[in-house]
Protein backbone atom coordinates (compact mmCIF):
# COMPACT_ATOMS: atom_id res chain seq x y z
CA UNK A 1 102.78 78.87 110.88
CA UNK A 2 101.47 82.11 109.97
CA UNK A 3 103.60 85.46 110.84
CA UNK A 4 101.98 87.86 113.14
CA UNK A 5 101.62 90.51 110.30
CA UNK A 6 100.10 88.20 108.62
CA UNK A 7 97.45 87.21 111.14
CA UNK A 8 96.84 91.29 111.48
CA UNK A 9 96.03 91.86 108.44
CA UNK A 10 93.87 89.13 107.75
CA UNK A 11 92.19 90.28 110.96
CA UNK A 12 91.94 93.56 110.04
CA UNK A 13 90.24 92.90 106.53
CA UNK A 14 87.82 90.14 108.85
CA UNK A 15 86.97 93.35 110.70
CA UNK A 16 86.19 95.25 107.39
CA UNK A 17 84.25 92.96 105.78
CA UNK A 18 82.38 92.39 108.96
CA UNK A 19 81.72 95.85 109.27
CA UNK A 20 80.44 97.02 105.53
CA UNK A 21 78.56 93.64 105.97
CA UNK A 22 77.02 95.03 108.75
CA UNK A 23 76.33 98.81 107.71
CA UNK A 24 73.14 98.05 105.89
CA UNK A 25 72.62 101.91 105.68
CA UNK A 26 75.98 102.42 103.79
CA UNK A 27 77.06 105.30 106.56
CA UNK A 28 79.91 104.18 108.03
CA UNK A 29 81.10 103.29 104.74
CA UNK A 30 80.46 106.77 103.40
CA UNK A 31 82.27 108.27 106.19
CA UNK A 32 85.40 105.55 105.44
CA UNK A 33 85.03 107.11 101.76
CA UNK A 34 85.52 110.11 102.95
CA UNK A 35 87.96 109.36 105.57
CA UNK A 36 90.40 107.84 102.78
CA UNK A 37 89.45 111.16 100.05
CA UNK A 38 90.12 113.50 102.85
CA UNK A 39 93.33 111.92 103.27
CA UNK A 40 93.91 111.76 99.37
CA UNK A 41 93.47 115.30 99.16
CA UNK A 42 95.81 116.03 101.57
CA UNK A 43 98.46 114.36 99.97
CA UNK A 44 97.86 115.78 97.17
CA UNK A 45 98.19 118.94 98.74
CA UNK A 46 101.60 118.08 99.68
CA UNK A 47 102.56 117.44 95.99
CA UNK A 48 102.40 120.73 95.63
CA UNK A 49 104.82 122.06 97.28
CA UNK A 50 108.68 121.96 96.78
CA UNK A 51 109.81 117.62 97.44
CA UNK A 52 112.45 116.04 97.00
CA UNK A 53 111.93 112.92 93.91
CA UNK A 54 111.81 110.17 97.02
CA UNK A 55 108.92 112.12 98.95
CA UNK A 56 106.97 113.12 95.82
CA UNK A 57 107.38 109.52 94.61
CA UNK A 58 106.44 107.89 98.10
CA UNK A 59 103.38 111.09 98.34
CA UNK A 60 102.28 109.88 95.22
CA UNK A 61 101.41 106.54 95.70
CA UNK A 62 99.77 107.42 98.97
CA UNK A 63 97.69 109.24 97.27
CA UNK A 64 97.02 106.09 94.80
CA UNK A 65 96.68 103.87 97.80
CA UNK A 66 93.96 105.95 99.50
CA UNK A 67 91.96 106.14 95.89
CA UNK A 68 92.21 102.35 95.64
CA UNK A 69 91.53 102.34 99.21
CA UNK A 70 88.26 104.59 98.05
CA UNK A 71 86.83 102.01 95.17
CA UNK A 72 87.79 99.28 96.97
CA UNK A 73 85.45 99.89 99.63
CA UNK A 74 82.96 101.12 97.55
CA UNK A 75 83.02 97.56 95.53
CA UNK A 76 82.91 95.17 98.63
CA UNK A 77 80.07 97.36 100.19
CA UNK A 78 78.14 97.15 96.72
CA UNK A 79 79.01 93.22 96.28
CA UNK A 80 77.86 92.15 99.37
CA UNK A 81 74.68 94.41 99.79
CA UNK A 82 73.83 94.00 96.00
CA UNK A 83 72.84 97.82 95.41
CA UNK A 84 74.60 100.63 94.55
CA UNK A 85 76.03 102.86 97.68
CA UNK A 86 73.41 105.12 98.15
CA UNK A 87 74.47 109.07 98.21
């Protein structure tokens, strides 16, 4: 039997996939782009100020999720449309 996180997340990346599938257009995946570099940023912003190791380490690969998170989306959206995401 599968855990319920389990089933969430599968669900969640069924929802994802449905919806760059879906966004012929490539706007709502732009605006997840930006979504995850606006978040990005602001983690980064947080770097700079005075953290503790733990919270810059932690800060840090937020900020590498959300990039991933970034070229990730990009790649599925480009995959299954077979184009580049248009600007």
């Amino acid at each position: 039997m599968t855990n319920p996180l389990e089933q969430t997340v599968f669900a969640d990346l069924a929802h994802i996939e449905k919806t760059l599938t879906d966004d012929l257009s490539g706007e709502r995946t732009r605006a997840m782009l930006g979504y995850f570099d606006d978040a990005a940023q602001t983690s980064e912003q947080h770097l700079q100020t005075a953290l503790p190791d733990t919270e810059r380490q932690l800060t840090s690969q937020l900020v590498e999720g959300f990039r991933a998170s970034q070229r990730i989306v990009r790649h599925v959206w480009e995959s299954i449309h077979s184009a580049s995401l248009p600007a």
